[in-house]
Protein backbone atom coordinates (compact mmCIF):
# COMPACT_ATOMS: atom_id res chain seq x y z
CA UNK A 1 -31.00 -19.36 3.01
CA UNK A 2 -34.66 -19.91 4.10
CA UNK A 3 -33.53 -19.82 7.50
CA UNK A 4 -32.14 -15.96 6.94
CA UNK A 5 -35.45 -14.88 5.13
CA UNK A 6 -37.64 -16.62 8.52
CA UNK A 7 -36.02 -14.79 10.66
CA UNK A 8 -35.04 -11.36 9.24
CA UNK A 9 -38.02 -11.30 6.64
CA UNK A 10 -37.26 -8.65 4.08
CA UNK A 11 -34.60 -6.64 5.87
CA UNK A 12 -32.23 -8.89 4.55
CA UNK A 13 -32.65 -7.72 1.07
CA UNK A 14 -32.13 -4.31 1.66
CA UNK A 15 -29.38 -4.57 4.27
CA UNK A 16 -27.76 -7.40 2.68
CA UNK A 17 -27.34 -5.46 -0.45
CA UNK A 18 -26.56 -2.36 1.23
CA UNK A 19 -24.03 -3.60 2.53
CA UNK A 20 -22.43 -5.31 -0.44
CA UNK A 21 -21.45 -2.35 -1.86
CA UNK A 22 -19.65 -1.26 1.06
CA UNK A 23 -17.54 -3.98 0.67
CA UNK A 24 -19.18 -7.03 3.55
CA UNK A 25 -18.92 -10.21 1.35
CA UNK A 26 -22.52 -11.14 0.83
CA UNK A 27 -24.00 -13.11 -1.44
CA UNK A 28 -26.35 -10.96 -3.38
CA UNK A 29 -27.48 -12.66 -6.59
CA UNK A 30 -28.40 -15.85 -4.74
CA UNK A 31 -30.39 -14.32 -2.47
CA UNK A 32 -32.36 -11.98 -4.89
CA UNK A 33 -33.28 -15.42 -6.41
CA UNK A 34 -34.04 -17.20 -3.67
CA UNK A 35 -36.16 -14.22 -2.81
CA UNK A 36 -38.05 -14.70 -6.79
CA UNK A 37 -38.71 -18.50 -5.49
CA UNK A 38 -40.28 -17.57 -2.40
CA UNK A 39 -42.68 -15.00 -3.91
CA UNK A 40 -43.53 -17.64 -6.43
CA UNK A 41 -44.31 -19.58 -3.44
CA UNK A 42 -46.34 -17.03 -2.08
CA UNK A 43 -43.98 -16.74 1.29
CA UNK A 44 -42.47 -13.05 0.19
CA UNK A 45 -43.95 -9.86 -2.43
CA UNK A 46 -42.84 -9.75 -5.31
CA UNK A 47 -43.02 -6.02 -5.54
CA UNK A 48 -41.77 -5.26 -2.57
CA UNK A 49 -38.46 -7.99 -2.74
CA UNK A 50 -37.57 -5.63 -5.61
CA UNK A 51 -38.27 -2.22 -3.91
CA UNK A 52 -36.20 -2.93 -1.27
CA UNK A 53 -33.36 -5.09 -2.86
CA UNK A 54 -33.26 -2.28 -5.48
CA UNK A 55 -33.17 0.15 -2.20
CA UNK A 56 -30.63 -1.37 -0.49
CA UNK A 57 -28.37 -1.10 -3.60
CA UNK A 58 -28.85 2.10 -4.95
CA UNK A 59 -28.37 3.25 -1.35
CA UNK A 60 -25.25 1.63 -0.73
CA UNK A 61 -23.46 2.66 -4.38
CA UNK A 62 -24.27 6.24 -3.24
CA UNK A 63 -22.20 6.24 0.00
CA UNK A 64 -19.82 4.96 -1.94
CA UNK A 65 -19.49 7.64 -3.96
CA UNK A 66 -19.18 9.74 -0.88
CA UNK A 67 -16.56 8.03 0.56
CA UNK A 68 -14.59 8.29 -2.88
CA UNK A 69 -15.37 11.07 -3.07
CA UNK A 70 -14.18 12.35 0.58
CA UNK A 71 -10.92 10.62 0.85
CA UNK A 72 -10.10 10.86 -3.12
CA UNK A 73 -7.53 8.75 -4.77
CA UNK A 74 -4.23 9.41 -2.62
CA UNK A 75 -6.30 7.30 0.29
CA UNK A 76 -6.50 4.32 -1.92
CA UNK A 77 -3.04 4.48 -3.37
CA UNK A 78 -1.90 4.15 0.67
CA UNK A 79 -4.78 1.46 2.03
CA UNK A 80 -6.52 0.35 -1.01
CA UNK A 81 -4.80 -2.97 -0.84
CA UNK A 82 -6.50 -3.36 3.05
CA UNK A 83 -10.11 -2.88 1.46
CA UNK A 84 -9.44 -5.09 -2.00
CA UNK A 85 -8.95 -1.91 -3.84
CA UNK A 86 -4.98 -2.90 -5.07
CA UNK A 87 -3.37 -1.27 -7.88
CA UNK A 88 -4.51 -4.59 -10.08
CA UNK A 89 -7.72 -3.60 -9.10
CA UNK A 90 -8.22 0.36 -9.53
CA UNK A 91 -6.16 -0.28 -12.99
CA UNK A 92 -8.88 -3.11 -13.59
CA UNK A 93 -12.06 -0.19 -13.39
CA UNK A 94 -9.80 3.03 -14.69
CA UNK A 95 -9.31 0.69 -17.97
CA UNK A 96 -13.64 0.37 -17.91
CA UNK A 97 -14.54 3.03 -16.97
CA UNK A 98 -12.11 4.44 -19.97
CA UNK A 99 -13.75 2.54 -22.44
CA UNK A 100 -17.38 2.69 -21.27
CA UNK A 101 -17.72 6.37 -19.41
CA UNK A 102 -20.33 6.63 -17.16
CA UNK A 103 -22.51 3.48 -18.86
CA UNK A 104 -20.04 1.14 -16.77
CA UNK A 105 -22.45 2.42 -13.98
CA UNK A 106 -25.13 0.72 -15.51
CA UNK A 107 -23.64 -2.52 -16.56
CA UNK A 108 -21.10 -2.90 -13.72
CA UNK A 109 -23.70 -4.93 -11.55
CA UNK A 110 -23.41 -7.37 -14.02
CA UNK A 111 -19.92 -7.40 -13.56
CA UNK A 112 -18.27 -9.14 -10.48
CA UNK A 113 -15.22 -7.55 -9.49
CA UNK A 114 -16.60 -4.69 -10.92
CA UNK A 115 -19.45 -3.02 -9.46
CA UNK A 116 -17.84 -3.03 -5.79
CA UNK A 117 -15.60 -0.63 -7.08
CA UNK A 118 -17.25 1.68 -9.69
CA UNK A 119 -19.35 4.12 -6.93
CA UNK A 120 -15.99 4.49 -5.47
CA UNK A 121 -14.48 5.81 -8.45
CA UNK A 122 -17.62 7.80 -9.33
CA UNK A 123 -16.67 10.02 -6.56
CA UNK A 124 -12.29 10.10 -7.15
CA UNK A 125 -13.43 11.35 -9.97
CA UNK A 126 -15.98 13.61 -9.09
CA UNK A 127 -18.59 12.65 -11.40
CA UNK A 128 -21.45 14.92 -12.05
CA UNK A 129 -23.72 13.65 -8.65
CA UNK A 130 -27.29 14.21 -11.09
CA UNK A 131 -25.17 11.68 -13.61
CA UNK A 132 -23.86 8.78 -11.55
CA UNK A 133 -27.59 8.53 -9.46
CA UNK A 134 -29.52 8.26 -12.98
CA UNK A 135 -26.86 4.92 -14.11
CA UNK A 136 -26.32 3.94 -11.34
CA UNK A 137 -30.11 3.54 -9.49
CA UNK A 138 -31.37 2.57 -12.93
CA UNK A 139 -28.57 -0.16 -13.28
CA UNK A 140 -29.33 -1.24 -10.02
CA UNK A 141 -33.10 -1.77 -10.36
CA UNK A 142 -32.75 -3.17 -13.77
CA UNK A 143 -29.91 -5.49 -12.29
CA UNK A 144 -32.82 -6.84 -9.06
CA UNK A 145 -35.58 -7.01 -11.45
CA UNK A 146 -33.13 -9.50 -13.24
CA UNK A 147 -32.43 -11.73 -10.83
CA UNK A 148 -35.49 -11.72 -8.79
CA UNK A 149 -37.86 -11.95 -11.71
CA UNK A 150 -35.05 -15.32 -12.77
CA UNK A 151 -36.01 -16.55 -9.18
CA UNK A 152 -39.51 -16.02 -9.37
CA UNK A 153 -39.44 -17.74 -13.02
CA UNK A 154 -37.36 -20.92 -11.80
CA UNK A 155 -39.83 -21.18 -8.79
CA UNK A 156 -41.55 -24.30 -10.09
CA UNK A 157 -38.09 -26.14 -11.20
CA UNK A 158 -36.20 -24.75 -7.48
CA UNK A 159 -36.66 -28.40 -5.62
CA UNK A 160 -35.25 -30.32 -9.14
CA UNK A 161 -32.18 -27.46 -9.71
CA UNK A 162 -31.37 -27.65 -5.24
CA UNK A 163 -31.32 -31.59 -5.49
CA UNK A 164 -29.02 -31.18 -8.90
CA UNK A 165 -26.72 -28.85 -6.98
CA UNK A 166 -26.67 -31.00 -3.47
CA UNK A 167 -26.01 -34.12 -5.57
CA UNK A 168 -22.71 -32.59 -8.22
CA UNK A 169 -21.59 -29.94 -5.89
CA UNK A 170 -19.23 -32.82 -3.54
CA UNK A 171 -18.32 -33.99 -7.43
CA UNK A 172 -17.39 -30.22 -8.56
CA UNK A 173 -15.50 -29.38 -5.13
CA UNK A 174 -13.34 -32.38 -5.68
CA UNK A 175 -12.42 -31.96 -9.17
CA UNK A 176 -11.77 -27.97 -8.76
CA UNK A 177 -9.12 -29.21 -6.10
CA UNK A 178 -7.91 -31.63 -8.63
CA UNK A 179 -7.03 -28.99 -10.88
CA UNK A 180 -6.00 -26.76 -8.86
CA UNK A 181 -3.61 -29.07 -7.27
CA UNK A 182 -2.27 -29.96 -10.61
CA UNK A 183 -1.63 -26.47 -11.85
CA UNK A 184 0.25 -25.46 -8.54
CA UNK A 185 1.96 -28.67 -8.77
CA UNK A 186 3.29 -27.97 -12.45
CA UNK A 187 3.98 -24.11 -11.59
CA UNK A 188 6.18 -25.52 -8.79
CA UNK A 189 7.58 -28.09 -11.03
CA UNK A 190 8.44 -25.55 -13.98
CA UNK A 191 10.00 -23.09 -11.11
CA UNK A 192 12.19 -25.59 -9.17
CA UNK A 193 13.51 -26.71 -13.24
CA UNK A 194 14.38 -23.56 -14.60
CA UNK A 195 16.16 -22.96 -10.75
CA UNK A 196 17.94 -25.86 -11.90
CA UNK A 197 18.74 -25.46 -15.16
CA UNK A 198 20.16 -21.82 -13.64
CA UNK A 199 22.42 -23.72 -11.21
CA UNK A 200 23.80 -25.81 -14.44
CA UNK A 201 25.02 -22.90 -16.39
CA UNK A 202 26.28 -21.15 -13.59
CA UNK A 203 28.73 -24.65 -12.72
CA UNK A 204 30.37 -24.57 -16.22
CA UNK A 205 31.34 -21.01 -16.23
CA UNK A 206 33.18 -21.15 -12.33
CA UNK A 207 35.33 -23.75 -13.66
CA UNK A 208 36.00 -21.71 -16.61
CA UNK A 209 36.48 -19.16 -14.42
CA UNK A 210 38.87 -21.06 -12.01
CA UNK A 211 40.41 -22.50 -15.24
CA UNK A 212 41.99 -19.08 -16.48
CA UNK A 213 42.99 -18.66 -12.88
């Protein structure tokens, strides 16, 4: 990740995390901490990590909106499922957004699997524009001062938490495979017996059936 900031400097804060939120996989939390460390180190600004990172978001939940906005809900009834916006997913921020209004603005960057989706639905449903910019650029600042300032914090202990990661991370691969091999191999397991156990009572009751013939 040192390698990205050397050679893109800060742009990669505020294009990263631009485009985020306009749905490019991208690994935003880790980077606005990685940016804290190196302004601890002295390497980046501290200031201006969190202009820019809170830039790039705010910035890229507005067009958002926009696009919402533009194409409204029938697009993402048809294509939603092309752009991770499935019906388990719009269902997933109607049932927030019913329960927290317009705060899930705020508190949706703290929410994975949430927050990509929430300036989209700002503009289906045509939220007041003055509204969604005051939660969501305040929720987006508040959400970079987080993590940067966690970096920045952490900056001393960064070599001692890397080495801790390098070393379990080979150990934590394996044993998520483990269990995920295990659950798919019961699911499978459970499926092919009840297939069975179908085929069993469907034996008895032919021969009935041939009996009365």
């Amino acid at each position: 990740m040192e390698n990205w900031f050397e050679e893109y400097g800060y742009l990669i804060l505020f294009v990263g995390l631009f485009l985020e939120f306009v749905f490019l996989p991208f690994p935003g939390e880790l980077v606005m901490g990685y940016s804290g460390v190196m302004s601890y180190r002295g390497d980046l600004n501290y200031f201006v990590c969190i202009l820019l990172a809170g830039l790039g978001t705010s910035m890229g939940m507005t067009i958002t909106y926009f696009i919402g906005r533009a194409v409204g809900y029938p697009f993402f009834e048809k294509y939603g499922a092309k752009f991770f916006m499935g019906p388990k997913q719009r269902k997933k921020v109607q049932k927030w957004f019913n329960r927290y209004g317009n705060k899930l603005l705020f508190i949706s960057y703290f929410l994975p699997g949430i927050r990509h989706f929430t300036g989209y639905f700002g503009g289906i449903m045509s939220l007041e524009f003055r509204s969604f910019i005051i939660y969501v650029w305040s929720g987006a600042f508040t959400w970079v001062v987080t993590y940067v300032s966690l970096g920045y914090l952490i900056g001393p202990k960064w070599e001692r938490i890397s080495e801790l990661i390098t070393r379990y991370a080979l150990i934590l691969t394996w044993t998520g495979g483990l269990i995920a091999a295990i659950y798919l191999g019961v699911k499978i397991w459970k499926a092919r017996a009840a297939q069975r156990a179908g085929q069993q009572e469907e034996t008895p009751q032919r021969s009935l059936d041939q009996g009365q013939d």
